[in-house]
Protein backbone atom coordinates (compact mmCIF):
# COMPACT_ATOMS: atom_id res chain seq x y z
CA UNK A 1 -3.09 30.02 -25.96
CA UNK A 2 -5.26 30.35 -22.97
CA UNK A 3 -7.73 32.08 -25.08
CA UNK A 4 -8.49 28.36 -26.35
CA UNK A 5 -9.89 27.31 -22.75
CA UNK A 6 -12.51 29.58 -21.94
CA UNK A 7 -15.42 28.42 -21.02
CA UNK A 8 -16.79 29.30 -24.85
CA UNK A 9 -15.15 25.94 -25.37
CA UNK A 10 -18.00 24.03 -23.45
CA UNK A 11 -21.06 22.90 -24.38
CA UNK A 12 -24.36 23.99 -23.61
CA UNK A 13 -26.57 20.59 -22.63
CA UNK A 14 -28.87 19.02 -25.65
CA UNK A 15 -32.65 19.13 -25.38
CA UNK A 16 -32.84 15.94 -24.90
CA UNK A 17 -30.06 12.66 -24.26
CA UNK A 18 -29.00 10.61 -27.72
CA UNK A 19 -30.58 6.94 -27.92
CA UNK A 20 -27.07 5.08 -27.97
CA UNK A 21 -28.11 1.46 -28.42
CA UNK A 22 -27.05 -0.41 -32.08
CA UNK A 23 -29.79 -1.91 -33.70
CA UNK A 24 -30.19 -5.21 -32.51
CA UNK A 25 -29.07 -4.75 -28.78
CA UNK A 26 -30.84 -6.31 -26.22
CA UNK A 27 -33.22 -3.77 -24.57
CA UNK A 28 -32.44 -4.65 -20.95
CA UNK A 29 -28.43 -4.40 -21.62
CA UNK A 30 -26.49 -1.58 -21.25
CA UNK A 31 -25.36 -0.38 -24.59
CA UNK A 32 -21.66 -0.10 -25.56
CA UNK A 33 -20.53 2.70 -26.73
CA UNK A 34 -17.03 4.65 -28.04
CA UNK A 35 -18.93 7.76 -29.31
CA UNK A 36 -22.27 9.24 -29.29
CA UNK A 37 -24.43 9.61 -32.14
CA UNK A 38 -25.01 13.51 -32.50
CA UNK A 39 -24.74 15.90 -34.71
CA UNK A 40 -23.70 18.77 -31.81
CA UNK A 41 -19.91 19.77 -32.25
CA UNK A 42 -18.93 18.40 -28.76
CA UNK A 43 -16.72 15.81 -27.81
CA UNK A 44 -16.69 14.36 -24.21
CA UNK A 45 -13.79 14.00 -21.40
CA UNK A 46 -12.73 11.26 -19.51
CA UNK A 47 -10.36 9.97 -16.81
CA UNK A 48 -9.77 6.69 -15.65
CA UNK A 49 -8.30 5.29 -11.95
CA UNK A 50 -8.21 8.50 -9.93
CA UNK A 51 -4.37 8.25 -8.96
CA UNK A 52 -3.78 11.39 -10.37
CA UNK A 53 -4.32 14.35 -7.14
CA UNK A 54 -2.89 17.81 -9.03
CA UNK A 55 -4.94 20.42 -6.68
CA UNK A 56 -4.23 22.43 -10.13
CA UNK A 57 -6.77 20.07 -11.64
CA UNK A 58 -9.13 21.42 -9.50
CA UNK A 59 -8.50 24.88 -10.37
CA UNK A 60 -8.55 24.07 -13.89
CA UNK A 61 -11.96 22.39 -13.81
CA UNK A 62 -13.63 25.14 -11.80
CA UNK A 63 -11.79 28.16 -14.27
CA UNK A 64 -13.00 26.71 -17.06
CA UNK A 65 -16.14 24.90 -16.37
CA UNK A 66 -15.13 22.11 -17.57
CA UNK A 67 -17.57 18.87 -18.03
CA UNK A 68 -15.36 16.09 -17.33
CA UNK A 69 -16.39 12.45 -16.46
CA UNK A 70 -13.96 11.17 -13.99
CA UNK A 71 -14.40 7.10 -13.73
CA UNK A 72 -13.31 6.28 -9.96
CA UNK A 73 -11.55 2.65 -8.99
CA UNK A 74 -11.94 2.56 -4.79
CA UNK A 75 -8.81 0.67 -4.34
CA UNK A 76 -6.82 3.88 -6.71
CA UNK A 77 -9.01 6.62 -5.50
CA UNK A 78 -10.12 5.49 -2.17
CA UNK A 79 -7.43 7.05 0.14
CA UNK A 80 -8.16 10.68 -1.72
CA UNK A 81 -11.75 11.01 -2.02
CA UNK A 82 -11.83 14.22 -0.87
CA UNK A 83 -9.95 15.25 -3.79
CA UNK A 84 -12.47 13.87 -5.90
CA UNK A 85 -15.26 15.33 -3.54
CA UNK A 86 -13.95 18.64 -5.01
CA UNK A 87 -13.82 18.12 -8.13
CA UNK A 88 -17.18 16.92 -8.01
CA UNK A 89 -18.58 20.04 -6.44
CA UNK A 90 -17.00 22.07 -9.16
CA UNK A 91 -18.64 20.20 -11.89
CA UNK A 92 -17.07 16.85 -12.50
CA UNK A 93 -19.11 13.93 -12.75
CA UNK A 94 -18.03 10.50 -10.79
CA UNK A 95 -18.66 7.20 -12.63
CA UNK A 96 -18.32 3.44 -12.07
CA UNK A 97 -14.21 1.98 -12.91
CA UNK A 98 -14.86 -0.86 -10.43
CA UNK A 99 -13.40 -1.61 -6.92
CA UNK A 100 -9.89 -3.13 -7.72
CA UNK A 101 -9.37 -2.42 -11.53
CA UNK A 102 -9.78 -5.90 -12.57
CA UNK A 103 -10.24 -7.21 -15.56
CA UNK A 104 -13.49 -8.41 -15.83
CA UNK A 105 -14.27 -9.58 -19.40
CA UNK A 106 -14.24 -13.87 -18.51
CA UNK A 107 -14.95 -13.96 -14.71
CA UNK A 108 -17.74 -15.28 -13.39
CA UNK A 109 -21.42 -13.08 -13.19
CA UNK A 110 -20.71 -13.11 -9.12
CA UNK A 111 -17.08 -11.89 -9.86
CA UNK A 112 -18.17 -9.06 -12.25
CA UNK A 113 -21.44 -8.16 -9.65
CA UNK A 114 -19.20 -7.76 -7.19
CA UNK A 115 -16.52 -5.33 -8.48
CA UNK A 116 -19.39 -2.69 -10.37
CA UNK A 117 -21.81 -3.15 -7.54
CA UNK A 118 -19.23 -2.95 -4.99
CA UNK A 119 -17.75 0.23 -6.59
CA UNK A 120 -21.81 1.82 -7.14
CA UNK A 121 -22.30 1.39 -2.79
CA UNK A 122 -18.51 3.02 -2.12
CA UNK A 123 -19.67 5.71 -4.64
CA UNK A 124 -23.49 6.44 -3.12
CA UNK A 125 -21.88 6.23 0.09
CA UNK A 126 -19.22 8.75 -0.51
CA UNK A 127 -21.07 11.43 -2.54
CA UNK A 128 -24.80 10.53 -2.59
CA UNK A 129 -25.35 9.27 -6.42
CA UNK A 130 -25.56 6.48 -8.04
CA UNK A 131 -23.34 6.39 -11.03
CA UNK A 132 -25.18 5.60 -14.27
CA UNK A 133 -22.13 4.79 -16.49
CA UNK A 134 -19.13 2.35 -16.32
CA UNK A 135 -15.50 2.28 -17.67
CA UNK A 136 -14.40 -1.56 -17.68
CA UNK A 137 -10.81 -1.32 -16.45
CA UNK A 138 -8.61 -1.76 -19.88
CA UNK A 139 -11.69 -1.57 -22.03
CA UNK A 140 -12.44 -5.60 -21.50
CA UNK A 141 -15.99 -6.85 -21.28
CA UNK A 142 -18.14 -9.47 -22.18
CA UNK A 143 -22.08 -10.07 -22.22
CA UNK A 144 -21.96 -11.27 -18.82
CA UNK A 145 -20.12 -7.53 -17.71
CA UNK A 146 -23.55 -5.76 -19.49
CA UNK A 147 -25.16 -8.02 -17.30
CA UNK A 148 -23.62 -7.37 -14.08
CA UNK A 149 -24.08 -3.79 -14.89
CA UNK A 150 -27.33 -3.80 -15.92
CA UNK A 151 -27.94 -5.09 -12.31
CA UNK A 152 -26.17 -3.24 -10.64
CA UNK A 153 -27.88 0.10 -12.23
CA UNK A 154 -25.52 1.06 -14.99
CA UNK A 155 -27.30 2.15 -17.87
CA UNK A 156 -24.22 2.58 -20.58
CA UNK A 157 -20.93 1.07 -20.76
CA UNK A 158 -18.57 4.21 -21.97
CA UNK A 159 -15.14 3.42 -23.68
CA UNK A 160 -13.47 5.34 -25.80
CA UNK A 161 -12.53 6.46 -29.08
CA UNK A 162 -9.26 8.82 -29.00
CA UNK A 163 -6.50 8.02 -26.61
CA UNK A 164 -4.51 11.20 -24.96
CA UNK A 165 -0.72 10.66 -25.19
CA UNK A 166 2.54 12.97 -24.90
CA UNK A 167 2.41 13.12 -28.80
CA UNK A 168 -1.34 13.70 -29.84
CA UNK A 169 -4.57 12.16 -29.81
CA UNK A 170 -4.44 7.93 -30.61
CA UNK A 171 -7.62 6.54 -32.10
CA UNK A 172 -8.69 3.27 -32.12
CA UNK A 173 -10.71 3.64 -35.28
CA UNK A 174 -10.43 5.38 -38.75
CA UNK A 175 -10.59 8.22 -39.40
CA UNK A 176 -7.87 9.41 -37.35
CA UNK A 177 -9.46 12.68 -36.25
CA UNK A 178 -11.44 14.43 -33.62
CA UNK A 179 -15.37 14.05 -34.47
CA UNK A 180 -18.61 15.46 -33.08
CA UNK A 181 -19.80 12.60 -30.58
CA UNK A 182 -16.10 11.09 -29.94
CA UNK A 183 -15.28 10.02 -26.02
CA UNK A 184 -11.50 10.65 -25.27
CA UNK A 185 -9.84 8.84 -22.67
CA UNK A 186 -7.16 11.63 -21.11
CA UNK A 187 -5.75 9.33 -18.85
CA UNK A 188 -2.14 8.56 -19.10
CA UNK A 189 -0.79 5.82 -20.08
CA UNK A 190 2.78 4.08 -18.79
CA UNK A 191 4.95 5.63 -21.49
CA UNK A 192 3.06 9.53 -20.46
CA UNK A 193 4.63 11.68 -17.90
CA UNK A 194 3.08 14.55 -18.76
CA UNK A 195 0.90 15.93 -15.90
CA UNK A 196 -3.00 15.88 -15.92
CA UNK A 197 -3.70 19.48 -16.40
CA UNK A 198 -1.04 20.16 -19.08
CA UNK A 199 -2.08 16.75 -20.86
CA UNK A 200 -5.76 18.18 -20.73
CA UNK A 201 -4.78 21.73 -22.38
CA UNK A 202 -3.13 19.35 -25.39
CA UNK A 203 -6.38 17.72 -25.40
CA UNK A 204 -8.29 21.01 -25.14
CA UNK A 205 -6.09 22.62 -28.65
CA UNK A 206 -6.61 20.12 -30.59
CA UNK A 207 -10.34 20.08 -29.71
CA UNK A 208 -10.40 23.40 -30.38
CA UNK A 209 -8.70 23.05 -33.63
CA UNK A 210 -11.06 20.91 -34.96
CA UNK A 211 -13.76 23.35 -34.25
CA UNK A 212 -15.86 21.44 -31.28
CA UNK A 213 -16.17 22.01 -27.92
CA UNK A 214 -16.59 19.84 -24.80
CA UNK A 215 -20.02 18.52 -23.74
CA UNK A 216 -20.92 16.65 -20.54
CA UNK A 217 -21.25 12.71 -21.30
CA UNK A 218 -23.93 12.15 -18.96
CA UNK A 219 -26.28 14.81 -20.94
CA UNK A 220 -25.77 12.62 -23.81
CA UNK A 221 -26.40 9.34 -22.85
């Protein structure tokens, strides 16, 4: 089953990143997006919080060269950034989840400005970058969170649109199957107690089954 993760199963980069905003989004806001237009057979990897620590993970990433976009909350992820600092050097790429996972769709602009900036300084401070893409904890936003993020440097708001659980892939959307351009969210929810590498090689088979491979979100968008 191994055979399934090689890294055959990962993308090469496009020749150039996929214009993501809908027709009739405001040009200075960060588009929303669940899935990328494209017609490469890739789909892209994500992780939410940073609770999860499995030094297997690690290993996993770096076997397989793996693109996976890990989005970071400092009040979760904080006390093991070094973990993180690893996975980064093997080829994971750190993203915006805010400071305290709150949820910011309704607070005030100086509320929302304050958790993605806030979490953009920890990040550059930690690991030099500046991340170019948020995760709103729980998926909530509002015009005023494309705001806050537009001034604070993000350049796409990334949800999701299949769901890792114990028993397959949930979508939020018909049709209810993997498709070139989908984001999947592998992180678990309160009911999953599988851990993250075995939850990712579920992931991995059934992107394999569908015949696509894994591309890095950040050459897309």
């Amino acid at each position: 089953m191994l055979l399934l993760l090689t890294a055959a199963g990962c993308a090469q980069p496009p020749a150039h990143r996929v214009d993501a905003r809908a027709a009739g989004t405001e040009p200075r806001l960060p588009p929303v997006v669940d899935h990328v237009p494209t017609r490469d057979p890739v789909v892209f990897l994500t992780y939410d919080d940073g609770a999860e620590r499995d030094p297997r993970f690690v290993d996993t990433i770096r076997d397989l060269r793996l693109p996976v976009t890990l989005f970071l909350t400092d009040r979760v992820a904080g006390p093991g950034y070094g973990h993180f600092a690893r996975l980064r050097a093997v080829g994971a790429s750190l993203q915006n989840h805010t400071l305290d996972h709150t949820a910011l769709r309704g607070l005030p602009y100086a509320g929302q400005r304050a958790e993605i900036c806030g979490q953009q300084r920890k990040l550059h401070a930690r690991f030099g970058a500046r991340p170019r893409l948020l995760r709103p904890p729980y998926g909530a936003h509002d015009r005023t969170t494309r705001r806050a993020a537009a001034d604070c440097g993000v350049t796409t708001i990334a949800l999701w649109r299949a769901l890792a659980t114990d028993t397959g892939l949930r979508y939020t959307r018909a049709p209810h199957r993997l498709r070139p351009g989908d984001i999947v969210s592998v992180t678990p929810d309160d009911a999953d107690t599988t851990a993250v590498v075995d939850r990712t090689r579920h992931v991995l088979r059934e992107v394999a089954a569908a015949g696509l491979r894994v591309g890095r979100l950040e050459d897309y968008l």
